[in-house]
C-alpha atoms as a PDB file:
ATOM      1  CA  UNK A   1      10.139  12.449   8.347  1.00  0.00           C
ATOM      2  CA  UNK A   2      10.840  10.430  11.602  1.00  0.00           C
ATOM      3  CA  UNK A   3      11.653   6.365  10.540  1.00  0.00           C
ATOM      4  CA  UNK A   4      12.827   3.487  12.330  1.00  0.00           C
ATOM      5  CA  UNK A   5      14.715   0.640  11.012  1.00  0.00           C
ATOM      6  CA  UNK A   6      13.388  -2.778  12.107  1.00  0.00           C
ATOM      7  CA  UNK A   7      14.760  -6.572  11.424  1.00  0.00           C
ATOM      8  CA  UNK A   8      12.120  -9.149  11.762  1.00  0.00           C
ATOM      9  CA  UNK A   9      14.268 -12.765  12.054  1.00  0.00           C
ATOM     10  CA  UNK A  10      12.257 -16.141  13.063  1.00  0.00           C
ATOM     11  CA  UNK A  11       8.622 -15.089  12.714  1.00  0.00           C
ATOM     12  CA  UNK A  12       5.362 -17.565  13.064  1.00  0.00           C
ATOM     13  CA  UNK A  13       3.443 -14.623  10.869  1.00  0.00           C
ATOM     14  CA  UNK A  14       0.352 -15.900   8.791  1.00  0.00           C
ATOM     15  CA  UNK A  15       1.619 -13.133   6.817  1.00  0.00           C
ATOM     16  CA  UNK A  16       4.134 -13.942   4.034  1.00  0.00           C
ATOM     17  CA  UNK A  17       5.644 -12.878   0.293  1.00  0.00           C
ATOM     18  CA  UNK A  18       5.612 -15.619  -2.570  1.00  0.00           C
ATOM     19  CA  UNK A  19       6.710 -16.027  -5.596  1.00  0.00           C
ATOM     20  CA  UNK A  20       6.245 -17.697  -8.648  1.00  0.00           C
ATOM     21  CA  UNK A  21       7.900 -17.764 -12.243  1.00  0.00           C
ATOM     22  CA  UNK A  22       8.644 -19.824 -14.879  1.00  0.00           C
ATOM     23  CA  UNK A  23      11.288 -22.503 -16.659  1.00  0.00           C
ATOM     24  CA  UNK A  24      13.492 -19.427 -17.422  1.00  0.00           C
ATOM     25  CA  UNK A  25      12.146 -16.748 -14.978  1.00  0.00           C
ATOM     26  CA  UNK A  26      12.542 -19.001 -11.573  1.00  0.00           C
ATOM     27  CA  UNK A  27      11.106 -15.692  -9.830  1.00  0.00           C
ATOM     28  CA  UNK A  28       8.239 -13.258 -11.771  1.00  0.00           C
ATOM     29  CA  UNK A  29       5.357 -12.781  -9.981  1.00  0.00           C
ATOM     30  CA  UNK A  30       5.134 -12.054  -6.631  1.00  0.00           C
ATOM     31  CA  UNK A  31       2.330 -12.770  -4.472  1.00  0.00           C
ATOM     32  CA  UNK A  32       1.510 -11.295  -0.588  1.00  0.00           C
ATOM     33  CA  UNK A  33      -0.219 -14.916   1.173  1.00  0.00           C
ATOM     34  CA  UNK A  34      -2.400 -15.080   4.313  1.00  0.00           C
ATOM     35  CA  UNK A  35      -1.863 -18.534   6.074  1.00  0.00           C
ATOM     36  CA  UNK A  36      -0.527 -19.681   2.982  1.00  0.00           C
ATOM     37  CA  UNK A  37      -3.095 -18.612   0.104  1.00  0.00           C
ATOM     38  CA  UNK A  38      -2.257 -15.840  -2.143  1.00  0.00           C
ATOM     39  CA  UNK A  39      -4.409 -12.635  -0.797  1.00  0.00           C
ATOM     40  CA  UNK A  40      -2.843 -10.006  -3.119  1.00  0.00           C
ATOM     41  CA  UNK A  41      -0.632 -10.794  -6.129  1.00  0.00           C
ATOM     42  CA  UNK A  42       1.652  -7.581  -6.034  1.00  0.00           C
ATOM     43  CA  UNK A  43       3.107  -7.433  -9.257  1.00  0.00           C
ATOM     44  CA  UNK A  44       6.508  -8.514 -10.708  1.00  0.00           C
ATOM     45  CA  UNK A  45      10.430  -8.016 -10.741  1.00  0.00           C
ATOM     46  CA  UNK A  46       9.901  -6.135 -13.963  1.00  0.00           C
ATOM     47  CA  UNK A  47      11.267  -2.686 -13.319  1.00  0.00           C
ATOM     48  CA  UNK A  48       9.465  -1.880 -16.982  1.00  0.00           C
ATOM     49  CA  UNK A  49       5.958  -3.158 -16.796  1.00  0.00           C
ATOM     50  CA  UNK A  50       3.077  -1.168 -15.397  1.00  0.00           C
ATOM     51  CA  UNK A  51       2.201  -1.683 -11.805  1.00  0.00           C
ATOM     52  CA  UNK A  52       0.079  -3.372 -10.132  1.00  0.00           C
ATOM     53  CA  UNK A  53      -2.135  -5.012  -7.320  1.00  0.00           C
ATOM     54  CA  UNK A  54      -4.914  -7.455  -7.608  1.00  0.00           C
ATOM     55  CA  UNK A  55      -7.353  -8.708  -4.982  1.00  0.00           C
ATOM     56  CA  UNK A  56      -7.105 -12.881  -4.710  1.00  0.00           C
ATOM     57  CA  UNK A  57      -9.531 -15.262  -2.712  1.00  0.00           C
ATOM     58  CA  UNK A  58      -6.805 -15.025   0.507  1.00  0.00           C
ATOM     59  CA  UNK A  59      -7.085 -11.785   1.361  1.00  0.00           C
ATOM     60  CA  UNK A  60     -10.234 -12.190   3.494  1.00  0.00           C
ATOM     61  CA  UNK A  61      -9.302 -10.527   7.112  1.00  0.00           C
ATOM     62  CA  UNK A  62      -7.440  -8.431   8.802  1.00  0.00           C
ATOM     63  CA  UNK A  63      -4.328  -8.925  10.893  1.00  0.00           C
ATOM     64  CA  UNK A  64      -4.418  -6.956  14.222  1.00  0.00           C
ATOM     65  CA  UNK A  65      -1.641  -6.322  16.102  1.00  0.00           C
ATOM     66  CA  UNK A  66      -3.365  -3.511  17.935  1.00  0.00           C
ATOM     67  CA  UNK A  67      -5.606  -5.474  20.086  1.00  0.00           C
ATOM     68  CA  UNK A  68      -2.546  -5.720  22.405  1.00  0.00           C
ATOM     69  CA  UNK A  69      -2.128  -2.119  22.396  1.00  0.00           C
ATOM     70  CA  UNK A  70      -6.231  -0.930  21.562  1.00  0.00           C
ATOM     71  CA  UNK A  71      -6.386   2.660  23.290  1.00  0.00           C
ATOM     72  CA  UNK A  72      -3.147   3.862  21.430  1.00  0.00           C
ATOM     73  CA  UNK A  73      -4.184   2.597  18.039  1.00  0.00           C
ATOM     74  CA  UNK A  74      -8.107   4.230  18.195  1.00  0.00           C
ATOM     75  CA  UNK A  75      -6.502   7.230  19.651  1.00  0.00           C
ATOM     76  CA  UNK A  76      -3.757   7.724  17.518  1.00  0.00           C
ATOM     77  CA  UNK A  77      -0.850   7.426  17.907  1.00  0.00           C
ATOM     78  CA  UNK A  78       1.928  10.424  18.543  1.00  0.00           C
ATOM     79  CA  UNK A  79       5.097   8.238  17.325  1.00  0.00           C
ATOM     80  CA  UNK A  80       6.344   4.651  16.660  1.00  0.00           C
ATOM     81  CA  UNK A  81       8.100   4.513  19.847  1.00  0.00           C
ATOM     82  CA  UNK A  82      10.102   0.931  20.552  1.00  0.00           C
ATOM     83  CA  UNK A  83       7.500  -1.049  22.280  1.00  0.00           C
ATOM     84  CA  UNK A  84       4.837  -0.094  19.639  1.00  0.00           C
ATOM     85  CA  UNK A  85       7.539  -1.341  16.756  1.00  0.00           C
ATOM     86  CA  UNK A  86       8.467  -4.292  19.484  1.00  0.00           C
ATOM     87  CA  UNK A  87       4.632  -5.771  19.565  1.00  0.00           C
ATOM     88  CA  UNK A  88       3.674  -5.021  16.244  1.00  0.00           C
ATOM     89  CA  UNK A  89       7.000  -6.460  14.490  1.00  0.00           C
ATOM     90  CA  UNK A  90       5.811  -9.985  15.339  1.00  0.00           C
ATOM     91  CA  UNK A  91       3.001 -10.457  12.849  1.00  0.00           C
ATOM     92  CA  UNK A  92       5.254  -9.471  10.015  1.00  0.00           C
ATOM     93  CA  UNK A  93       7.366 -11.924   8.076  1.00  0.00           C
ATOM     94  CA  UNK A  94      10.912 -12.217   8.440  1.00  0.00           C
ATOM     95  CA  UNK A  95      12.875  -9.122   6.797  1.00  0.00           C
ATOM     96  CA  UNK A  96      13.827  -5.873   7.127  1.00  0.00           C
ATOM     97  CA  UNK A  97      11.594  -2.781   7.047  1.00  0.00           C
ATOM     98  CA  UNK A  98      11.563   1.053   7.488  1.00  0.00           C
ATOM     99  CA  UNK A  99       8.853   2.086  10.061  1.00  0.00           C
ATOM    100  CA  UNK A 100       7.249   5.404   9.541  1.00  0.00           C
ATOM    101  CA  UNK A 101       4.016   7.181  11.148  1.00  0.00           C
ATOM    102  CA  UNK A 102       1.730   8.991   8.227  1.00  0.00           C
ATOM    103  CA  UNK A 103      -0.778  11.212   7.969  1.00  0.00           C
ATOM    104  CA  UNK A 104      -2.430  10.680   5.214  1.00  0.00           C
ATOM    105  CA  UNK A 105      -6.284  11.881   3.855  1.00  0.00           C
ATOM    106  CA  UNK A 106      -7.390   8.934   1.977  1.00  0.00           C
ATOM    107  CA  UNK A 107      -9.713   9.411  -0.924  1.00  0.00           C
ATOM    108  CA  UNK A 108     -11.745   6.607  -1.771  1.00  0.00           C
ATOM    109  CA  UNK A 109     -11.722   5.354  -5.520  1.00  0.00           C
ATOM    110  CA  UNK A 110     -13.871   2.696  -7.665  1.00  0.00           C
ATOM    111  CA  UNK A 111     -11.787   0.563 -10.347  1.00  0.00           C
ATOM    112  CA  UNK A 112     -12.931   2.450 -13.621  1.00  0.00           C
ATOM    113  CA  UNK A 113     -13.475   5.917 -12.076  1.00  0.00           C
ATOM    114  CA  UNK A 114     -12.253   8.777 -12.682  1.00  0.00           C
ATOM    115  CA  UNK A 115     -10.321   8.878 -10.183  1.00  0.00           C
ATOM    116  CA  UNK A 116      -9.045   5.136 -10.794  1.00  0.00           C
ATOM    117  CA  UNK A 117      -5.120   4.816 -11.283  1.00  0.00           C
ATOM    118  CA  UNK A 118      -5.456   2.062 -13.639  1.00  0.00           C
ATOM    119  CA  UNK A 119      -7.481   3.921 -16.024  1.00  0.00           C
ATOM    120  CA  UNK A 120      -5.784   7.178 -15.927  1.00  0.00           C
ATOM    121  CA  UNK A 121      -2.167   7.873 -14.994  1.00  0.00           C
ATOM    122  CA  UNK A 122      -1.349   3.998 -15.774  1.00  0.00           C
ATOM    123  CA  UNK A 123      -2.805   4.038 -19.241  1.00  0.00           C
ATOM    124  CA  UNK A 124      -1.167   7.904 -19.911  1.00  0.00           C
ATOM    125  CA  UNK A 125       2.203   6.026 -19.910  1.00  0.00           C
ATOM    126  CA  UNK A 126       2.049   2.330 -20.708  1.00  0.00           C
ATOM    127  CA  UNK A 127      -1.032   2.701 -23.246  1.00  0.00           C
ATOM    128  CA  UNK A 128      -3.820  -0.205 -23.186  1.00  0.00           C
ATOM    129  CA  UNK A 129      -2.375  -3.124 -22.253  1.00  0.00           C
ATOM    130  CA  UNK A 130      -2.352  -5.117 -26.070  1.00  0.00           C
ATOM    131  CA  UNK A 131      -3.400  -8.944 -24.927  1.00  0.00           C
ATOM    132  CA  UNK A 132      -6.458  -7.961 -22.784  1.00  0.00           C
ATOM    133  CA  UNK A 133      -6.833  -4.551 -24.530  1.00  0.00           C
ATOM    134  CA  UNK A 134      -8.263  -2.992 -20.950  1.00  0.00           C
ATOM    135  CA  UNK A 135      -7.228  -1.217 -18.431  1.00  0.00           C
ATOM    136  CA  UNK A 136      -5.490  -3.148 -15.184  1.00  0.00           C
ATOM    137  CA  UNK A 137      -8.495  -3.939 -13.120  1.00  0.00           C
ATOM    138  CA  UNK A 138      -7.664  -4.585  -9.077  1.00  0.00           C
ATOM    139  CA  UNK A 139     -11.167  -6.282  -8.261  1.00  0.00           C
ATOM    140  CA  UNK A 140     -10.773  -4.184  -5.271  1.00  0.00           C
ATOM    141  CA  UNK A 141     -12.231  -0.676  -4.485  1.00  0.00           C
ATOM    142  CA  UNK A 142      -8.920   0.856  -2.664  1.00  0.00           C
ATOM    143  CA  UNK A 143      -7.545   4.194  -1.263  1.00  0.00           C
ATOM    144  CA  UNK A 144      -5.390   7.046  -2.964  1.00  0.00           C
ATOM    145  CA  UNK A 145      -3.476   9.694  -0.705  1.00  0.00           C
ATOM    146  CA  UNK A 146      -0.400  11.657  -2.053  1.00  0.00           C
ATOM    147  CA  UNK A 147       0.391  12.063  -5.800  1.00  0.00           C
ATOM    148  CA  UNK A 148       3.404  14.547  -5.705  1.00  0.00           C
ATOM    149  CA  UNK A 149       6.234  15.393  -8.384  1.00  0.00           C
ATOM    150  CA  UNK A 150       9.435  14.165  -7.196  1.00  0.00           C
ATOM    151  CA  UNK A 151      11.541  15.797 -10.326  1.00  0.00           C
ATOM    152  CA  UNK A 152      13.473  14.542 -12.894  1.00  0.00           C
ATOM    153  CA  UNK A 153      10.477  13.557 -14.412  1.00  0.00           C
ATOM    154  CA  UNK A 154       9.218  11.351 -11.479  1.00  0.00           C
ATOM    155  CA  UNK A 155       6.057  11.244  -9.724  1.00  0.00           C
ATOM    156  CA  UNK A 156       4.577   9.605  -6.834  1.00  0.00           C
ATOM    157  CA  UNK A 157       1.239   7.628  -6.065  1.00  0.00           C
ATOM    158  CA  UNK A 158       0.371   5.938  -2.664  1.00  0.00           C
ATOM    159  CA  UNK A 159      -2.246   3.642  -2.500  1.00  0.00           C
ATOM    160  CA  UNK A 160      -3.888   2.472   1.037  1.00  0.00           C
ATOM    161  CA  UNK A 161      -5.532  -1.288  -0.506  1.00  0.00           C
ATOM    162  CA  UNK A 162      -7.569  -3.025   1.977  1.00  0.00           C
ATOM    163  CA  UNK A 163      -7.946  -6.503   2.549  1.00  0.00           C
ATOM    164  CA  UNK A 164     -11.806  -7.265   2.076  1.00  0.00           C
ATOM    165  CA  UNK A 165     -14.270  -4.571   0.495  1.00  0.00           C
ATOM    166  CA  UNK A 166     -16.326  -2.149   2.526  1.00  0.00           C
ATOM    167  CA  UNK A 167     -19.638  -3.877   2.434  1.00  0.00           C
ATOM    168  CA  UNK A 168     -17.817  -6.200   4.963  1.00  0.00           C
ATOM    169  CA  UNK A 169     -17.342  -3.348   7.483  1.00  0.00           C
ATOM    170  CA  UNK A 170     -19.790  -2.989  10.976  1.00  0.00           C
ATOM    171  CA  UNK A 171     -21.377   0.583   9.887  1.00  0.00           C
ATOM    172  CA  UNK A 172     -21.984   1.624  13.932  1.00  0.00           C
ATOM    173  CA  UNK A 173     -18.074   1.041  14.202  1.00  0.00           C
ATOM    174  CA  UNK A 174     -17.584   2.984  10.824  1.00  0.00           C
ATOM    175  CA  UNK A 175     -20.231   5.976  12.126  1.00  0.00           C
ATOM    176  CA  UNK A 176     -18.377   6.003  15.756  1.00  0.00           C
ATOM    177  CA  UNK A 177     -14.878   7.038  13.935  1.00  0.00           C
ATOM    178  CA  UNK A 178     -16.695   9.298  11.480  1.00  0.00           C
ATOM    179  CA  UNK A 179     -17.512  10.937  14.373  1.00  0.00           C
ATOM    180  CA  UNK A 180     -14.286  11.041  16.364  1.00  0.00           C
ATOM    181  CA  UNK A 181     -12.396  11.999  13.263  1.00  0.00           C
ATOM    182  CA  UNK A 182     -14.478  14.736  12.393  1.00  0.00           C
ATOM    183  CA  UNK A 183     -13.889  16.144  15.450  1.00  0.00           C
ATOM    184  CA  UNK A 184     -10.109  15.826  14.663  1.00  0.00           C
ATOM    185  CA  UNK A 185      -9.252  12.636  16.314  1.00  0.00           C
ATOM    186  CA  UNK A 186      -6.176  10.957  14.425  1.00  0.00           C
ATOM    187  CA  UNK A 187      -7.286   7.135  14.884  1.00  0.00           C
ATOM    188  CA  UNK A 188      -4.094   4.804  13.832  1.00  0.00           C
ATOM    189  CA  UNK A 189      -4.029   1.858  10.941  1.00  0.00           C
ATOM    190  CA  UNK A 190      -1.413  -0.228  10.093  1.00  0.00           C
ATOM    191  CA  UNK A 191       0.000  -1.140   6.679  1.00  0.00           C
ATOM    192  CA  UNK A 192       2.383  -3.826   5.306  1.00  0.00           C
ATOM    193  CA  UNK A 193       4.066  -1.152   2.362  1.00  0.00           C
ATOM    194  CA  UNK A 194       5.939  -1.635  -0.807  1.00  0.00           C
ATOM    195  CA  UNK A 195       7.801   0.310  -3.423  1.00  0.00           C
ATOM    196  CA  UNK A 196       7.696   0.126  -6.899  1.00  0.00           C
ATOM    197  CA  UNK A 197       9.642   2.088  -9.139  1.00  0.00           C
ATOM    198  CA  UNK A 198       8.344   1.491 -12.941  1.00  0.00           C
ATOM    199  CA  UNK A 199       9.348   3.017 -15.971  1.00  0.00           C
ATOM    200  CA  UNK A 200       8.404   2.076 -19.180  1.00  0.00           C
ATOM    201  CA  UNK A 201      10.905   0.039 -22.076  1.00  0.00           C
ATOM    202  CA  UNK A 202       9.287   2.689 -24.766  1.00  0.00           C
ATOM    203  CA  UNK A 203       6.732   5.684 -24.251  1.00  0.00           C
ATOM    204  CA  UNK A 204       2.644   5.762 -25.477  1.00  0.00           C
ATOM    205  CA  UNK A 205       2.722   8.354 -28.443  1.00  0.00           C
ATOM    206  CA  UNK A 206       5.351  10.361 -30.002  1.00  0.00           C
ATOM    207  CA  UNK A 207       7.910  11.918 -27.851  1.00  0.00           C
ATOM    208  CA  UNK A 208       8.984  12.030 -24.194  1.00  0.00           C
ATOM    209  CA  UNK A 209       6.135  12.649 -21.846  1.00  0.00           C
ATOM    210  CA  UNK A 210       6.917  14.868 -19.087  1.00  0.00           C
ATOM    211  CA  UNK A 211       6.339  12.357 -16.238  1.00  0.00           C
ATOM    212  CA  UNK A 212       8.497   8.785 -17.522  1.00  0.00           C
ATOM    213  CA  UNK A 213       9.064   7.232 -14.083  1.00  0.00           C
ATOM    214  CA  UNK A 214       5.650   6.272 -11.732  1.00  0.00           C
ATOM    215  CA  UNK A 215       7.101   5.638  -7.984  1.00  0.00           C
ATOM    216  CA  UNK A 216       4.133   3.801  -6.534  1.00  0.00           C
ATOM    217  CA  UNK A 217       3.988   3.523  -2.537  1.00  0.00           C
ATOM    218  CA  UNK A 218       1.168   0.633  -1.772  1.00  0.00           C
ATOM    219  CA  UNK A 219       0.245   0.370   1.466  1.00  0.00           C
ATOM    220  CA  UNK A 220      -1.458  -2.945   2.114  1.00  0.00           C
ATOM    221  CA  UNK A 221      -3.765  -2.667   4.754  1.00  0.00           C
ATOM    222  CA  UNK A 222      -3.248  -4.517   8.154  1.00  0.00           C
ATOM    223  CA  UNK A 223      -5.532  -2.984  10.527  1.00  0.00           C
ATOM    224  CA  UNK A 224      -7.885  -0.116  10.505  1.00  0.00           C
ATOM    225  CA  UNK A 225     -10.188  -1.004   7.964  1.00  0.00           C
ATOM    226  CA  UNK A 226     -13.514   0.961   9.853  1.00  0.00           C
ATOM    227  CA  UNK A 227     -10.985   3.939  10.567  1.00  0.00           C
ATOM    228  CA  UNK A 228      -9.947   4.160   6.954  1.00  0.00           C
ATOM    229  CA  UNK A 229     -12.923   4.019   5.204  1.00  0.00           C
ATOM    230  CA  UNK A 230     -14.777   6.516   7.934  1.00  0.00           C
ATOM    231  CA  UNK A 231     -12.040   9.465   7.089  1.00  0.00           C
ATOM    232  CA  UNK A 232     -12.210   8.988   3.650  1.00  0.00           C
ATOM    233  CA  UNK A 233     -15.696   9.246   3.795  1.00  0.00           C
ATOM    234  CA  UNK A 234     -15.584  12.572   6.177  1.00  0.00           C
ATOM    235  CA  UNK A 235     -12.091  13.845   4.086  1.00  0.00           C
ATOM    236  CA  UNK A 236     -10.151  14.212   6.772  1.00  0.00           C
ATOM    237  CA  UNK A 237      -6.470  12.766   8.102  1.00  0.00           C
ATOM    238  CA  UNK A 238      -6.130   9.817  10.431  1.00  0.00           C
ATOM    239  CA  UNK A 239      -2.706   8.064  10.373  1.00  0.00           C
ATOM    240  CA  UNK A 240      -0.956   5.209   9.398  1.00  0.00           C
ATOM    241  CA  UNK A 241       1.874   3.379  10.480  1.00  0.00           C
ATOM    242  CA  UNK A 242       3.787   2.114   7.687  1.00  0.00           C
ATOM    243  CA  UNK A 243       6.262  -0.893   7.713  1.00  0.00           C
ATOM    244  CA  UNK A 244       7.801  -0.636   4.525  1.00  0.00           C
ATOM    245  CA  UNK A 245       9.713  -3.802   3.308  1.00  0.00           C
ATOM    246  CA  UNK A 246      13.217  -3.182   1.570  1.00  0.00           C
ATOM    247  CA  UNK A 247      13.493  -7.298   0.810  1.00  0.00           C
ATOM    248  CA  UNK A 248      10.210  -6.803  -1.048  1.00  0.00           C
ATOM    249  CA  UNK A 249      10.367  -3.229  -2.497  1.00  0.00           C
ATOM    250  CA  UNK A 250      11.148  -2.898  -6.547  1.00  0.00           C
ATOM    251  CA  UNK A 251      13.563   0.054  -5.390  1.00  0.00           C
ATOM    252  CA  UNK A 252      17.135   0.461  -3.400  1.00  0.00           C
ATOM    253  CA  UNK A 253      17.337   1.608  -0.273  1.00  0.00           C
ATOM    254  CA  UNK A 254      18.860   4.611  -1.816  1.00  0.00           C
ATOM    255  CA  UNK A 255      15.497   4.710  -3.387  1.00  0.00           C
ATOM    256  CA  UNK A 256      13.588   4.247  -0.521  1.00  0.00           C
ATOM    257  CA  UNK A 257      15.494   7.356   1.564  1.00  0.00           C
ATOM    258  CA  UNK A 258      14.532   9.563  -0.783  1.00  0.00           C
ATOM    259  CA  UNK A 259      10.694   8.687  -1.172  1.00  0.00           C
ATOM    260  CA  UNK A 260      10.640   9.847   3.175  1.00  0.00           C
ATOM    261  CA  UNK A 261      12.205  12.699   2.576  1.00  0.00           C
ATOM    262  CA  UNK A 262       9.079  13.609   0.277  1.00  0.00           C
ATOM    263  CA  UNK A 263       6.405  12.192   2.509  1.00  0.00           C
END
């Protein structure tokens, strides 16, 4: 796997990572904002509670960077070379990020599915969670690519989570890529990423399970939101371009070396 390593210093983004805690935990929860209001709260600094991400009233839009660079993007692109990184780094926030171009066949999947993370693999290791006594729900219908043993009793899950729901897309833009990428076009997105490495205090049931550690890549989506949903819908790869935050990432950057040398 081909990366890049890119610093992102004085940025005007509208994109930005938040936190909030308490009187003894100064910094819990952590939030991705849009212009200021919380679009996605991402989770915690808890390296033993479940993951998670949950849609919030701010994530309403997407953030192009493409339209600078249009043909390459609904093409596909062949690599991240150094202008791509160069126009796109500018509607990050500050910080620094590994850069990596994915193919990935996204399969679409409804909170409460069977298909849903929350309700499956999640519950499998943490159990119910005892206050609300349901599953997590996202209040988002998102994207699942990989899941792939890692060893030593790891696994991974990557998650492509949009920014708005798919009743919001143009459906003659959505049937134009169906078309391309049925044909075997590779049309680009973009994605803000995290990693989260979780690992439950104490296992759900008696004994060791034989997966204890969930390495979950999310891939918050930027830009492609038509292209996305249009190959999941046809089940067939498109791309991604991935700018993976190590500031924001529950994981080293030991960590995040070995999660590309398994993508």
């Amino acid at each position: 796997m081909q990366t890049a390593n890119v610093t992102v210093t004085n940025s005007d983004s509208i994109l930005a990572f938040a936190t909030t805690g308490s009187e003894h935990n100064k910094v819990f929860d952590r939030f991705l904002t849009i212009e200021g209001r919380p679009a996605y709260h991402i989770g915690n600094i808890c390296g033993t509670c479940s993951f998670l991400f949950e849609r919030l009233e701010g994530a309403n839009t997407s953030i192009s960077a493409a339209a600078a660079i249009p043909d390459k993007f609904s093409h596909g692109l062949k690599d991240a070379d150094e202008s791509v990184l160069n126009t796109i780094k500018h509607i990050l926030p500050d910080g620094e990020y590994v850069v990596s171009l994915l193919e990935i066949t996204p399969a679409s999947v409804l909170p409460g599915s069977s298909s849903d993370y929350f309700t499956h693999e999640q519950v499998a290791l943490w159990g119910i969670d005892g206050f609300w006594n349901l599953p997590h729900h996202p209040k988002i219908e998102y994207y699942r690519s990989r899941t792939s043993d890692l060893g030593e009793k790891r696994k991974l899950f990557e998650f492509i989570i949009p920014m708005f729901p798919p009743n919001w897309l143009q459906t003659d833009v959505v049937d134009t890529y169906k078309k391309s990428i049925a044909s075997g076009q590779k049309a680009t997105a973009l994605a803000l990423s995290v990693l989260e490495i979780k690992q439950p205090a104490v296992w759900n049931g008696d004994g060791e399970p034989e997966v204890t550690e969930h390495w979950c890549l999310a891939h918050y989506l930027l830009d492609g939101h038509h292209k996305m949903f249009a190959a999941s819908a046809v089940g067939k790869p498109i791309t991604l371009l991935s700018f993976l935050s190590l500031n924001e990432s529950i994981a080293t950057a030991a960590d995040v070396l070995k999660l590309m040398g398994n993508l």
